[in-house]
C-alpha atoms as a PDB file:
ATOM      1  CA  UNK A   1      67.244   9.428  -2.171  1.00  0.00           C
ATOM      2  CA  UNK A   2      65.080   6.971  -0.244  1.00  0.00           C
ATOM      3  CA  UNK A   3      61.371   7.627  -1.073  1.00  0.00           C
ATOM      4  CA  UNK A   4      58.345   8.172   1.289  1.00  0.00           C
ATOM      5  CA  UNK A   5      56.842   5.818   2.728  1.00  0.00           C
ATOM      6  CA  UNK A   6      53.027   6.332   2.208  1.00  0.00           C
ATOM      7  CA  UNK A   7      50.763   8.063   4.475  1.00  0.00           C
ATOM      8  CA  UNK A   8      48.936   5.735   6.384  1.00  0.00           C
ATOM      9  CA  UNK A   9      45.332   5.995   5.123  1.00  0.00           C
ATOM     10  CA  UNK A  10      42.373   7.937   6.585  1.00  0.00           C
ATOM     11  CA  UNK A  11      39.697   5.681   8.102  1.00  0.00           C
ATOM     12  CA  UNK A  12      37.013   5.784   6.635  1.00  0.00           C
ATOM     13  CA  UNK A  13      33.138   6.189   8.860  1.00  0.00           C
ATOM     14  CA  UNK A  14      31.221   5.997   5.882  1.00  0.00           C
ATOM     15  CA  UNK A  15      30.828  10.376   5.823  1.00  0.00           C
ATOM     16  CA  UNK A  16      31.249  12.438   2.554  1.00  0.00           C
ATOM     17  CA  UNK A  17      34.950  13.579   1.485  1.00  0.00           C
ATOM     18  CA  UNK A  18      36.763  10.567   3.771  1.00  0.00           C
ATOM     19  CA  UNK A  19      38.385   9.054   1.745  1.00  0.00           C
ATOM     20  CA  UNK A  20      37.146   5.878  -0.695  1.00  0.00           C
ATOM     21  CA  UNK A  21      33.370   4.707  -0.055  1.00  0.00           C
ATOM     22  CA  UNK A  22      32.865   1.926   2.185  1.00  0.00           C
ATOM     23  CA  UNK A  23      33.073  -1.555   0.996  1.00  0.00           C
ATOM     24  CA  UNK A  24      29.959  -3.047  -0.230  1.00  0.00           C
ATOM     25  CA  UNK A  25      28.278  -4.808   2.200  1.00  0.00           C
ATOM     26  CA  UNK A  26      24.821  -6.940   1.619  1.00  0.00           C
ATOM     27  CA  UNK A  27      22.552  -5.594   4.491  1.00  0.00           C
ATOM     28  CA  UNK A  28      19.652  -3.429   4.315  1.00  0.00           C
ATOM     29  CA  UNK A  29      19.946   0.313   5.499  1.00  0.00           C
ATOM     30  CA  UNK A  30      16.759   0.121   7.830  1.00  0.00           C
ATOM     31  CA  UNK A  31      14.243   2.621   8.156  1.00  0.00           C
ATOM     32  CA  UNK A  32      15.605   5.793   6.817  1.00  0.00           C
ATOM     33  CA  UNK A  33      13.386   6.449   4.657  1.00  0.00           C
ATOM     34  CA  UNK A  34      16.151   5.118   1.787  1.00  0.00           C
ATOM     35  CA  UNK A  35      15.893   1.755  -0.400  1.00  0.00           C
ATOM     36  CA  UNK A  36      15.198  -0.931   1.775  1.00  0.00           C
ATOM     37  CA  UNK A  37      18.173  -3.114   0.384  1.00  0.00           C
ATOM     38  CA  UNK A  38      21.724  -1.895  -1.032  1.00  0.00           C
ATOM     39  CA  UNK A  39      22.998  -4.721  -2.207  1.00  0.00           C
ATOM     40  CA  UNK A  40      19.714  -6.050  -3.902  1.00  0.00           C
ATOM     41  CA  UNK A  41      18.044  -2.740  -5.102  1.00  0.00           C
ATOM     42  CA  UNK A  42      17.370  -4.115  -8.256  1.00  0.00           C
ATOM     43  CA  UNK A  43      15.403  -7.647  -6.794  1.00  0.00           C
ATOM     44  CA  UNK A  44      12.204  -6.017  -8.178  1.00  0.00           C
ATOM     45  CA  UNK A  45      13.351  -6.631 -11.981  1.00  0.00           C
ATOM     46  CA  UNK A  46      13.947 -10.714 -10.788  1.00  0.00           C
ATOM     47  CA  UNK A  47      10.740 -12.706 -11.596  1.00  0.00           C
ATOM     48  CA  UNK A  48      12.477 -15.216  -9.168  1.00  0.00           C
ATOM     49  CA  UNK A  49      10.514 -13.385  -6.218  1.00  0.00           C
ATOM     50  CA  UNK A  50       7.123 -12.365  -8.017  1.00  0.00           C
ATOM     51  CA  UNK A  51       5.172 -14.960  -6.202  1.00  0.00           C
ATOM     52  CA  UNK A  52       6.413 -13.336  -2.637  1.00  0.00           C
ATOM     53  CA  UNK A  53       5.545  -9.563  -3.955  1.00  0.00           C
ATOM     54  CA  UNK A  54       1.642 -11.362  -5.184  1.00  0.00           C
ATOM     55  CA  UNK A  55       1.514 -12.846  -1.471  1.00  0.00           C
ATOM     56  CA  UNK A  56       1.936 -10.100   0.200  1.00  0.00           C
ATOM     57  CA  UNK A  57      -0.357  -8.257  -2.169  1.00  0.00           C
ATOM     58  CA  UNK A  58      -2.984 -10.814  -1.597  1.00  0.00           C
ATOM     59  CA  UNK A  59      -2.576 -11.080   2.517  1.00  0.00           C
ATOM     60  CA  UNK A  60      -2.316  -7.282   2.849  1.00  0.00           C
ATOM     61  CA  UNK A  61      -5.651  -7.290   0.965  1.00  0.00           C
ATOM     62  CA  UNK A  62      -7.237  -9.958   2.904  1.00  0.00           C
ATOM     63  CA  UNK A  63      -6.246  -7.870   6.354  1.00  0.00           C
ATOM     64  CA  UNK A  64      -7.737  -4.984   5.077  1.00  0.00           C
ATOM     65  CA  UNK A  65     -11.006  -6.541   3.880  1.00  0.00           C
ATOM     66  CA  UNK A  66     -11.227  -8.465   6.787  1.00  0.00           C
ATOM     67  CA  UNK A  67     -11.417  -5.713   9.055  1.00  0.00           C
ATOM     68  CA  UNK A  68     -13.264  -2.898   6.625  1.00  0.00           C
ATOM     69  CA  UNK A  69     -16.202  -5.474   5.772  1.00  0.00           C
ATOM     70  CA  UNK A  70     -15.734  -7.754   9.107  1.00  0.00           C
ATOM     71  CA  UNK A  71     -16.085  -4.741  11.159  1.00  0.00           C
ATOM     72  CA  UNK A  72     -20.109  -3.836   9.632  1.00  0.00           C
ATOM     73  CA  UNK A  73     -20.919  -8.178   9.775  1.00  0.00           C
ATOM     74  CA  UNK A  74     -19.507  -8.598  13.419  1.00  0.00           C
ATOM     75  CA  UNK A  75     -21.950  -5.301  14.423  1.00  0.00           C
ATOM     76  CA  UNK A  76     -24.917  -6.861  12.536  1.00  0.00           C
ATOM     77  CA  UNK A  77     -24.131 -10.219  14.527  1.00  0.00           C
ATOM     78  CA  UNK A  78     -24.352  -8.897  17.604  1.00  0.00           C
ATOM     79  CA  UNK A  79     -27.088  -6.376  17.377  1.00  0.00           C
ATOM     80  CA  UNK A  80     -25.790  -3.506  15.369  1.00  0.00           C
ATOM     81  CA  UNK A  81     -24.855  -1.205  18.738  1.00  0.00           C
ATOM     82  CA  UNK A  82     -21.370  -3.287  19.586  1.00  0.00           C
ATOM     83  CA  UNK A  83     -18.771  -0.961  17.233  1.00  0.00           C
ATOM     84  CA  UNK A  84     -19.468   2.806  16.709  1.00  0.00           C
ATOM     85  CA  UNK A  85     -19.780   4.244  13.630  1.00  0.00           C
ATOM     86  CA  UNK A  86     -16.581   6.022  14.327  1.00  0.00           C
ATOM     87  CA  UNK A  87     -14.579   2.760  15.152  1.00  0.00           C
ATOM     88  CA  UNK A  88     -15.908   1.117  11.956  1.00  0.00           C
ATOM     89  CA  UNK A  89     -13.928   3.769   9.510  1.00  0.00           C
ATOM     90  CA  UNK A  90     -11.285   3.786  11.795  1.00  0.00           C
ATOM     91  CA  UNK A  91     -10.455   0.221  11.808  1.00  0.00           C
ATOM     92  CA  UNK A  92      -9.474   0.194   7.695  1.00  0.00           C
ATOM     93  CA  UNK A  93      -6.885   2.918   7.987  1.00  0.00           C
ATOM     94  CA  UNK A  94      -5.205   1.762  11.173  1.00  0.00           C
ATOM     95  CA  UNK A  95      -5.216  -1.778   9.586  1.00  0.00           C
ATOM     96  CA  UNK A  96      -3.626  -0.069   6.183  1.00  0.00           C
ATOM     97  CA  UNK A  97      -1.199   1.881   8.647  1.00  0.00           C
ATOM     98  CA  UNK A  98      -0.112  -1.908  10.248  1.00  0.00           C
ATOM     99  CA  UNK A  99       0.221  -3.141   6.782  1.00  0.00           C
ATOM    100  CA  UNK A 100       2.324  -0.915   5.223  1.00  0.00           C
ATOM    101  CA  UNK A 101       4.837  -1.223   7.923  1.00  0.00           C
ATOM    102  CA  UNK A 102       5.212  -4.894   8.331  1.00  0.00           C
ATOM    103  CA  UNK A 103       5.493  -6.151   4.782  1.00  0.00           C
ATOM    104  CA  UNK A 104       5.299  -2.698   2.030  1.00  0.00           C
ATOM    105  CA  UNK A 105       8.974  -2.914   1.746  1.00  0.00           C
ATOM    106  CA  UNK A 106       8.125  -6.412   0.028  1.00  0.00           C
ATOM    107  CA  UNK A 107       5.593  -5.197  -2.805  1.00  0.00           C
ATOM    108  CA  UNK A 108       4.858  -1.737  -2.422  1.00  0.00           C
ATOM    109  CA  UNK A 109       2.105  -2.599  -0.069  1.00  0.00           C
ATOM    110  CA  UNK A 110      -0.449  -0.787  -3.094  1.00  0.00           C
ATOM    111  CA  UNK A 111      -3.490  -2.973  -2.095  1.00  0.00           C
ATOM    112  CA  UNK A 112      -5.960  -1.478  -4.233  1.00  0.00           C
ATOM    113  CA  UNK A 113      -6.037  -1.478  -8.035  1.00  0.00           C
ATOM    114  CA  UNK A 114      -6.673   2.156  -8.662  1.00  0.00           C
ATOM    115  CA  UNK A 115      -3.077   2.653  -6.907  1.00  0.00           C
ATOM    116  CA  UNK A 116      -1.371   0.007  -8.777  1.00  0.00           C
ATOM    117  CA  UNK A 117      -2.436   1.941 -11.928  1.00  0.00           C
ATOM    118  CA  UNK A 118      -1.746   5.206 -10.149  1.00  0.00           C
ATOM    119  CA  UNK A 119       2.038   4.103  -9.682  1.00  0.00           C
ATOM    120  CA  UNK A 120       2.074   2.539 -13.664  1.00  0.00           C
ATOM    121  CA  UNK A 121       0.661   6.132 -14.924  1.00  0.00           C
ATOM    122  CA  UNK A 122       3.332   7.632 -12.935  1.00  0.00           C
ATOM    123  CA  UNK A 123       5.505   5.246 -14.695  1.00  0.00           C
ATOM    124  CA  UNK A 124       6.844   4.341 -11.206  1.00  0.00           C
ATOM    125  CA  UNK A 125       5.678   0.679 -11.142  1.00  0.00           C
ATOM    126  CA  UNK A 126       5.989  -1.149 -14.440  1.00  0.00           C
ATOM    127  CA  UNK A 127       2.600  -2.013 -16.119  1.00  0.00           C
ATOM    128  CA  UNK A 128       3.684  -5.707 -16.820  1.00  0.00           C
ATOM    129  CA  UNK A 129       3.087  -6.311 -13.933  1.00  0.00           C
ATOM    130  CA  UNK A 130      -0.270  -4.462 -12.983  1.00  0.00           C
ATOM    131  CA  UNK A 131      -2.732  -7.368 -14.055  1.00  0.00           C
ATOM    132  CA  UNK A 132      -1.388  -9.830 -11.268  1.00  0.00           C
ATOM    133  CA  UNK A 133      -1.338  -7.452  -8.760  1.00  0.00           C
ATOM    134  CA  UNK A 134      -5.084  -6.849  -9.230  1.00  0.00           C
ATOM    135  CA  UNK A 135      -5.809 -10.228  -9.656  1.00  0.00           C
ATOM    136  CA  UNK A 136      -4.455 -11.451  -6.308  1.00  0.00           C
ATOM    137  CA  UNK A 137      -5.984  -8.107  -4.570  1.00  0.00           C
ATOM    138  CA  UNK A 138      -9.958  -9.221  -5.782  1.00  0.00           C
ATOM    139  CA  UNK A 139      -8.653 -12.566  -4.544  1.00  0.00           C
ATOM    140  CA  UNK A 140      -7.487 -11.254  -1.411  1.00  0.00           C
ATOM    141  CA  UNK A 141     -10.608  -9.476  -0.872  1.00  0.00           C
ATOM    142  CA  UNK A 142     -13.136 -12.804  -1.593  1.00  0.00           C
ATOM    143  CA  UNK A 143     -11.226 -14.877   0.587  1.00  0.00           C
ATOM    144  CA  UNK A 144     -11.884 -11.975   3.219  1.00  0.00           C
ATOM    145  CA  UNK A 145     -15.649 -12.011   2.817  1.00  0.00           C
ATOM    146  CA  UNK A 146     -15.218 -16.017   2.330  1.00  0.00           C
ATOM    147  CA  UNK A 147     -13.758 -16.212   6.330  1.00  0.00           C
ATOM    148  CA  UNK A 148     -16.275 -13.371   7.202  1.00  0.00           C
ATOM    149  CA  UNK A 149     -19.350 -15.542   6.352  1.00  0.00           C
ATOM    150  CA  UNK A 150     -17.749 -19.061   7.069  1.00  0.00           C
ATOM    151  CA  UNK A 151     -17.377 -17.880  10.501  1.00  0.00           C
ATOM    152  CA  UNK A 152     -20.545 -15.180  11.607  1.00  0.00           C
ATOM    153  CA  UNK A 153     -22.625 -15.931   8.255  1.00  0.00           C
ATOM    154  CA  UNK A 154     -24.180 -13.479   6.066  1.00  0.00           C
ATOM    155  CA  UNK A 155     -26.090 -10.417   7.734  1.00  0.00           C
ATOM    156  CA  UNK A 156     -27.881  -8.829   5.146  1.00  0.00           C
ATOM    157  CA  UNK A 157     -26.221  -5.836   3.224  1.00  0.00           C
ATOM    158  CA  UNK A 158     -23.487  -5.709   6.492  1.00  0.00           C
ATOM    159  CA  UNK A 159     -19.937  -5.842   5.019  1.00  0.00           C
ATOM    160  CA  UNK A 160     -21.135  -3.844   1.353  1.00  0.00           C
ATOM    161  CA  UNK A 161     -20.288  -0.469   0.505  1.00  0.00           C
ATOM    162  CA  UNK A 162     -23.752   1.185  -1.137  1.00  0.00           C
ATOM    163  CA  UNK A 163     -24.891   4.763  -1.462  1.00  0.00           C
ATOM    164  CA  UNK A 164     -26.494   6.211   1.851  1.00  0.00           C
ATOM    165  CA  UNK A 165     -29.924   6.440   2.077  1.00  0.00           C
ATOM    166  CA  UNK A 166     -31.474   8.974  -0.439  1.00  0.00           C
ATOM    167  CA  UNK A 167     -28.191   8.963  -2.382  1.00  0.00           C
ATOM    168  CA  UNK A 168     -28.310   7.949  -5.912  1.00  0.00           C
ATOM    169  CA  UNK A 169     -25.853   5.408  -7.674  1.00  0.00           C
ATOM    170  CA  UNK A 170     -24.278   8.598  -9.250  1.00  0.00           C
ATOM    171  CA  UNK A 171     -23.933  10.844  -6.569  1.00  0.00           C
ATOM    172  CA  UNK A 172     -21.798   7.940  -5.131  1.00  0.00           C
ATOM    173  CA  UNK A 173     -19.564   7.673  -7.658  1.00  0.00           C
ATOM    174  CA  UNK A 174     -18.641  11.123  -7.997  1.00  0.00           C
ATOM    175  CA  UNK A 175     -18.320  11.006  -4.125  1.00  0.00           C
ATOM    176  CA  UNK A 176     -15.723   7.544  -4.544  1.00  0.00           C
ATOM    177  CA  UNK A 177     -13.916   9.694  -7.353  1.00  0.00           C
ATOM    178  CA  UNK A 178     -13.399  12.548  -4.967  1.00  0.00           C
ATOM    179  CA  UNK A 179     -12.446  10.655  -2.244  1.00  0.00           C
ATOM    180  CA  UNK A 180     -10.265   8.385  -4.107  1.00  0.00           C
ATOM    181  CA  UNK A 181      -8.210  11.493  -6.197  1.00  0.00           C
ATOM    182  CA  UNK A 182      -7.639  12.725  -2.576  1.00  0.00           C
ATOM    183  CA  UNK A 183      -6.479   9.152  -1.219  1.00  0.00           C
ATOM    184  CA  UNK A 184      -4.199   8.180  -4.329  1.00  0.00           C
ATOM    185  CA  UNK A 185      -2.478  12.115  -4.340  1.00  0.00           C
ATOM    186  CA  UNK A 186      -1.574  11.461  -0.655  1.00  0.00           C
ATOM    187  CA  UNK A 187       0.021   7.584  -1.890  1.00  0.00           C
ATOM    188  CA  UNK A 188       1.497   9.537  -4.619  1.00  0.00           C
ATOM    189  CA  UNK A 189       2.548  12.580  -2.906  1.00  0.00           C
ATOM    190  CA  UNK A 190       4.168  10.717   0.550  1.00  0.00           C
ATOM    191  CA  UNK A 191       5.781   8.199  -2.145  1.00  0.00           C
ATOM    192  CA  UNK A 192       7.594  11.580  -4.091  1.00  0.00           C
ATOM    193  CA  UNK A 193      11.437  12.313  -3.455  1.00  0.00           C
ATOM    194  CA  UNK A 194       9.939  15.999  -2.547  1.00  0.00           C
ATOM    195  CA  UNK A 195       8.797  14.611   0.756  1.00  0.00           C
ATOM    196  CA  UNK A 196      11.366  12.210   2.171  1.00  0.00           C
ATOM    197  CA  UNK A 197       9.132  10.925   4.570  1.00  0.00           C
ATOM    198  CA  UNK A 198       9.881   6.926   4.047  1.00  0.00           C
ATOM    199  CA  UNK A 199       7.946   4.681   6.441  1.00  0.00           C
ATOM    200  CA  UNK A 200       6.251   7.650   8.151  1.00  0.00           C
ATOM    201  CA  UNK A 201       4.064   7.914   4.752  1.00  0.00           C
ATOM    202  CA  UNK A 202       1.892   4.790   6.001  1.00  0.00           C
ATOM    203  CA  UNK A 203       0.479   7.859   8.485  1.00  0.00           C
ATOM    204  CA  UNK A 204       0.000  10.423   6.186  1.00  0.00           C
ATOM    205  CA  UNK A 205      -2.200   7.219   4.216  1.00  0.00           C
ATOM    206  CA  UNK A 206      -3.513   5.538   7.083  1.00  0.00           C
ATOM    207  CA  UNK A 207      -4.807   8.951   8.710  1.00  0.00           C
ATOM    208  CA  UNK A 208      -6.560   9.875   4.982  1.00  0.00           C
ATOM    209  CA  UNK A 209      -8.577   6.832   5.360  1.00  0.00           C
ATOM    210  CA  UNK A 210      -9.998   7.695   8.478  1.00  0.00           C
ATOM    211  CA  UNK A 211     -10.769  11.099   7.863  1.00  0.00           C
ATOM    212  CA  UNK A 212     -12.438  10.316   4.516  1.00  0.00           C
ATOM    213  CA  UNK A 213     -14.710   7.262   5.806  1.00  0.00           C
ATOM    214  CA  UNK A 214     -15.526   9.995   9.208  1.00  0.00           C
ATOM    215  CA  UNK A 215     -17.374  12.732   6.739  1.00  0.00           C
ATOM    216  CA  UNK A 216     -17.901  10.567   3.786  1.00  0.00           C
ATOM    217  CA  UNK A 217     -19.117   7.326   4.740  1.00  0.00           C
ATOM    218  CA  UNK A 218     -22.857   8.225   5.285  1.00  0.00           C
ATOM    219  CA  UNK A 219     -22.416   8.951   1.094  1.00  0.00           C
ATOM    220  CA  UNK A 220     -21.028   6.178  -0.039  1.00  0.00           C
ATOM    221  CA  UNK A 221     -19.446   3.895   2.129  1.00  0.00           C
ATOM    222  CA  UNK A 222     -15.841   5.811   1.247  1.00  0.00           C
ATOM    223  CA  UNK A 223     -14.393   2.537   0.020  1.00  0.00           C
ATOM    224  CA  UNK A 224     -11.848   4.309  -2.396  1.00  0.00           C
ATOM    225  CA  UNK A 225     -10.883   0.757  -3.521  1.00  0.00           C
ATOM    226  CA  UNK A 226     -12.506  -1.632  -5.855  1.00  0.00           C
ATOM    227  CA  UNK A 227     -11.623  -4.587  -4.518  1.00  0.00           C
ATOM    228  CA  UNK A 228     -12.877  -3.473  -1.020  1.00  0.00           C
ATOM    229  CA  UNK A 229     -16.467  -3.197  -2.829  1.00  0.00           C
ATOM    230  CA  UNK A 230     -16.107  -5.702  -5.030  1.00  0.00           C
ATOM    231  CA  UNK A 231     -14.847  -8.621  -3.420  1.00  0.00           C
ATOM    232  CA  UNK A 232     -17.504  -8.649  -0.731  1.00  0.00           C
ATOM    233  CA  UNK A 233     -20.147  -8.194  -3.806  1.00  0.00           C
ATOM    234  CA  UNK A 234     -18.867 -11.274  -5.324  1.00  0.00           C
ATOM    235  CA  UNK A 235     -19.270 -13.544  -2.873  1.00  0.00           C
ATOM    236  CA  UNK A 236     -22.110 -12.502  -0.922  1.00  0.00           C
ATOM    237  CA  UNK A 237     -24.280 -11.991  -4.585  1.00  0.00           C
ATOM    238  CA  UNK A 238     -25.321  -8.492  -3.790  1.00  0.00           C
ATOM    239  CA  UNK A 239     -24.153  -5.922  -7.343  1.00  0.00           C
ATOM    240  CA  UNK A 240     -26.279  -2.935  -6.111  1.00  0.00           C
ATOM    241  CA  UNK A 241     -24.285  -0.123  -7.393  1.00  0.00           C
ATOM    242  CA  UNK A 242     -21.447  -1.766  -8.161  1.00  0.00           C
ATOM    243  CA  UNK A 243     -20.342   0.330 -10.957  1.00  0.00           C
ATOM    244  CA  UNK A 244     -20.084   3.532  -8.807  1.00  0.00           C
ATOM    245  CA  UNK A 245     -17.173   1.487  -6.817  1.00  0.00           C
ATOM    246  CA  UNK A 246     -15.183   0.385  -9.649  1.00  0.00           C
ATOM    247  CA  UNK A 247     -15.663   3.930 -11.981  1.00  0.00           C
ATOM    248  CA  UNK A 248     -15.227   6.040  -9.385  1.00  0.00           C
ATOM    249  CA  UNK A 249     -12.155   5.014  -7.623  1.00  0.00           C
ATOM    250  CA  UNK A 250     -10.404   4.622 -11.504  1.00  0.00           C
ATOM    251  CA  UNK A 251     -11.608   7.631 -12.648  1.00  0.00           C
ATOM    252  CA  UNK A 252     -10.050   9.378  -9.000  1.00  0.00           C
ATOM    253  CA  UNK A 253      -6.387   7.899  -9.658  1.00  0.00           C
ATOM    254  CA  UNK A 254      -6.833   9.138 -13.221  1.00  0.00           C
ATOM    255  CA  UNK A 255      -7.618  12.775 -11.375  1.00  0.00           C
ATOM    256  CA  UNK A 256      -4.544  11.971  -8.767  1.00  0.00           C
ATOM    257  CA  UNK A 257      -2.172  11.432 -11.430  1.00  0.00           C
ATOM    258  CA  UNK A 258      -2.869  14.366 -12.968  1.00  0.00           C
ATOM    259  CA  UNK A 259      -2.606  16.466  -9.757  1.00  0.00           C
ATOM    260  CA  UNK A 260       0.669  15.063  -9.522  1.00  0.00           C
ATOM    261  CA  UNK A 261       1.804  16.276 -12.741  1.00  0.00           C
ATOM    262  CA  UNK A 262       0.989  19.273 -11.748  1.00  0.00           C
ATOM    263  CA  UNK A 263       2.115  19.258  -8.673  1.00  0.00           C
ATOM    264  CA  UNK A 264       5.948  17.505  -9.533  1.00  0.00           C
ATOM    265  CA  UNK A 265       6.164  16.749 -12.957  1.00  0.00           C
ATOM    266  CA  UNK A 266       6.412  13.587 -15.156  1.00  0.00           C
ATOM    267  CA  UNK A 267       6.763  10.671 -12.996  1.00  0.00           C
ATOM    268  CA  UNK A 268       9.788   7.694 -12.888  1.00  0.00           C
ATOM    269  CA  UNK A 269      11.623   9.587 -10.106  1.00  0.00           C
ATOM    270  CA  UNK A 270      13.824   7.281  -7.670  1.00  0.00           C
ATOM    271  CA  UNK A 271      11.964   7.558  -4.446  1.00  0.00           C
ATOM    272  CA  UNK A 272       8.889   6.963  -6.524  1.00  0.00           C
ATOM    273  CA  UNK A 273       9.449   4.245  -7.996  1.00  0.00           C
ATOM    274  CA  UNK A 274      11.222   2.784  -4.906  1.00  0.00           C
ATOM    275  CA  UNK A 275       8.315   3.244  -3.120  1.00  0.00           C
ATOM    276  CA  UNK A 276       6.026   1.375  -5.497  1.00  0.00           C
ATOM    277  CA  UNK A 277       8.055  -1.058  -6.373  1.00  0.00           C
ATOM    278  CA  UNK A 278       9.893  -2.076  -2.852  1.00  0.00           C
ATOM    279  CA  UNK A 279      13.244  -3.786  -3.010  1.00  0.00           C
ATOM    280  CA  UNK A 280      12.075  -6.575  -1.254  1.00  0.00           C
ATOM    281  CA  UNK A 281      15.084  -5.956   2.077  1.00  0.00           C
ATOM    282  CA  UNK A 282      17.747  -8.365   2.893  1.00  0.00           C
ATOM    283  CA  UNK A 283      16.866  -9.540   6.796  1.00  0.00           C
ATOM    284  CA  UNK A 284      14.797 -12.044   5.736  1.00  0.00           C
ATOM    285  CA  UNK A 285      17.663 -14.105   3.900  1.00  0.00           C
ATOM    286  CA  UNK A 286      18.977 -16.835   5.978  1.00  0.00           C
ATOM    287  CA  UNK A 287      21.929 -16.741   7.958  1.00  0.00           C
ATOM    288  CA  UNK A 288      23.317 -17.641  11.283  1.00  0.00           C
ATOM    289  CA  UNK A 289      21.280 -16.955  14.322  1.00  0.00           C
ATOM    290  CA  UNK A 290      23.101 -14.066  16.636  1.00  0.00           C
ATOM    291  CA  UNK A 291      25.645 -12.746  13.258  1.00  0.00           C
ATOM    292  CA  UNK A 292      26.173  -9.214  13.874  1.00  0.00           C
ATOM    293  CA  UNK A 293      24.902  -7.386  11.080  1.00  0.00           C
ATOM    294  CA  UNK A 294      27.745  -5.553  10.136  1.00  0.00           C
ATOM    295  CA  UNK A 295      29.743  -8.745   9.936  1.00  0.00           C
ATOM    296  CA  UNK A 296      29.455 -10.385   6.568  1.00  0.00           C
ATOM    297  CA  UNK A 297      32.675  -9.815   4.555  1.00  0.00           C
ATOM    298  CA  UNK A 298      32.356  -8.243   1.011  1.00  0.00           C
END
């Protein structure tokens, strides 16, 4: 008896339950909220590209310095009445907003230490690798205040974050701690698998940082960052209350984390650690101008 011939087979559109999965292809799955990269969702563990996660630690720094301690100089230089008060706490979240959507798929976009840690306490972001990614943040930030008074000069205490007047050097660091536990449990919370929200998180963020420095600037300058304070103490020689700005931003991841126990549990989840980490994409490898995307064989 003859046999069968086969059934022709199902085409397959890439849905669940037709038929084998789709053929491995090396192109990045765009903004889905998903891993940034398919094919190279492990880069992260490659030391190869360490010096292009540090970069883009160190440049998303040096934006965000630029405009949270260039915003306070450029108002000094020109009289003090040029940028509301509202405009000036503004500025840093829209710039962190900006940031985190053109390069956080490349290192996590974390640009302040007491996140780093955050995301190594959640054991999302491997603590190796913690010390370099604070170093080139400070760095980040000097260069910052280094442009800032190469270019306008130095205008007094413009471009510092210090306790509002009749606020002592400890009432501003419990302030940074509460403002910072609140900051870091959004970056922690947006980052979670629970919320799915992939690069719509850098609103949830960038929206916390302007409605933090609106009520709580007059306190303490609602940095929420170390390097933000410290980098522009550094080079412009000024340490008043400099300890409230590196304590309390720590000691508010420290109260983050634990929120986030309680909140989801131990830490290491996938979306977690994809969002700290980054995967570092695929469009920026080189390739014919014009290929369709889809087009690369396996």
């Amino acid at each position: 008896m003859p046999s069968q011939p086969s059934p022709p087979q199902r085409e397959n559109h890439g849905g669940p339950g037709q038929g084998s999965p789709p053929p491995h292809r090396d192109f990045g799955v765009g903004a889905s909220g998903q891993p940034n990269a398919v094919a190279r969702q492990f880069d992260f563990q490659d030391d190869r590209y360490e010096a292009r996660r540090l970069f883009a630690e160190l440049l998303g720094s040096y934006l965000l310095v630029l405009v949270a301690a260039g915003g306070p100089m450029v108002n000094a230089r020109f009289g003090g009445h040029v940028i509301s008060g509202s405009a000036l706490v503004a500025a840093p979240g829209l710039m962190v907003i900006a940031i985190i959507l053109f390069m956080g798929a490349v290192s996590g976009a974390h640009l302040n230490p007491a996140v780093s840690i955050a995301f190594a306490l959640r054991r999302n972001f491997p603590w190796k690798r913690v010390p370099a990614y604070i170093a080139v943040q400070f760095a980040g930030a000097a260069l910052a205040t280094l442009t800032l008074r190469a270019l306008i000069g130095r205008r007094g205490a413009a471009g510092l974050t210090l306790p509002g007047p009749g606020i002592s050097t400890g009432t501003a660091l419990l302030w940074e701690l509460l403002l910072t536990a609140g900051l870091v449990s959004v970056i922690l919370g947006t980052a979670s698998g629970a919320q799915q929200l992939g690069p719509m998180a850098a609103l949830g963020v960038g929206s916390y940082i302007v409605l933090a420095g609106l009520w709580g600037a007059p306190v303490s300058g609602a940095s929420m960052n170390p390097v933000r304070s410290l980098g522009p103490a550094l080079v412009l020689g000024d340490w008043a209350s400099w300890w409230a700005y590196l304590a309390g931003p720590a000691a508010g991841a420290l109260v983050a984390v634990g929120f986030a126990f309680i909140l989801r549990g131990p830490g290491g989840g996938t979306a977690g650690t994809e969002a700290a980490q980054r995967t570092l994409g695929t469009h920026w490898r080189p390739g014919p101008v014009g290929q369709p995307r889809n087009a690369r064989p396996d």
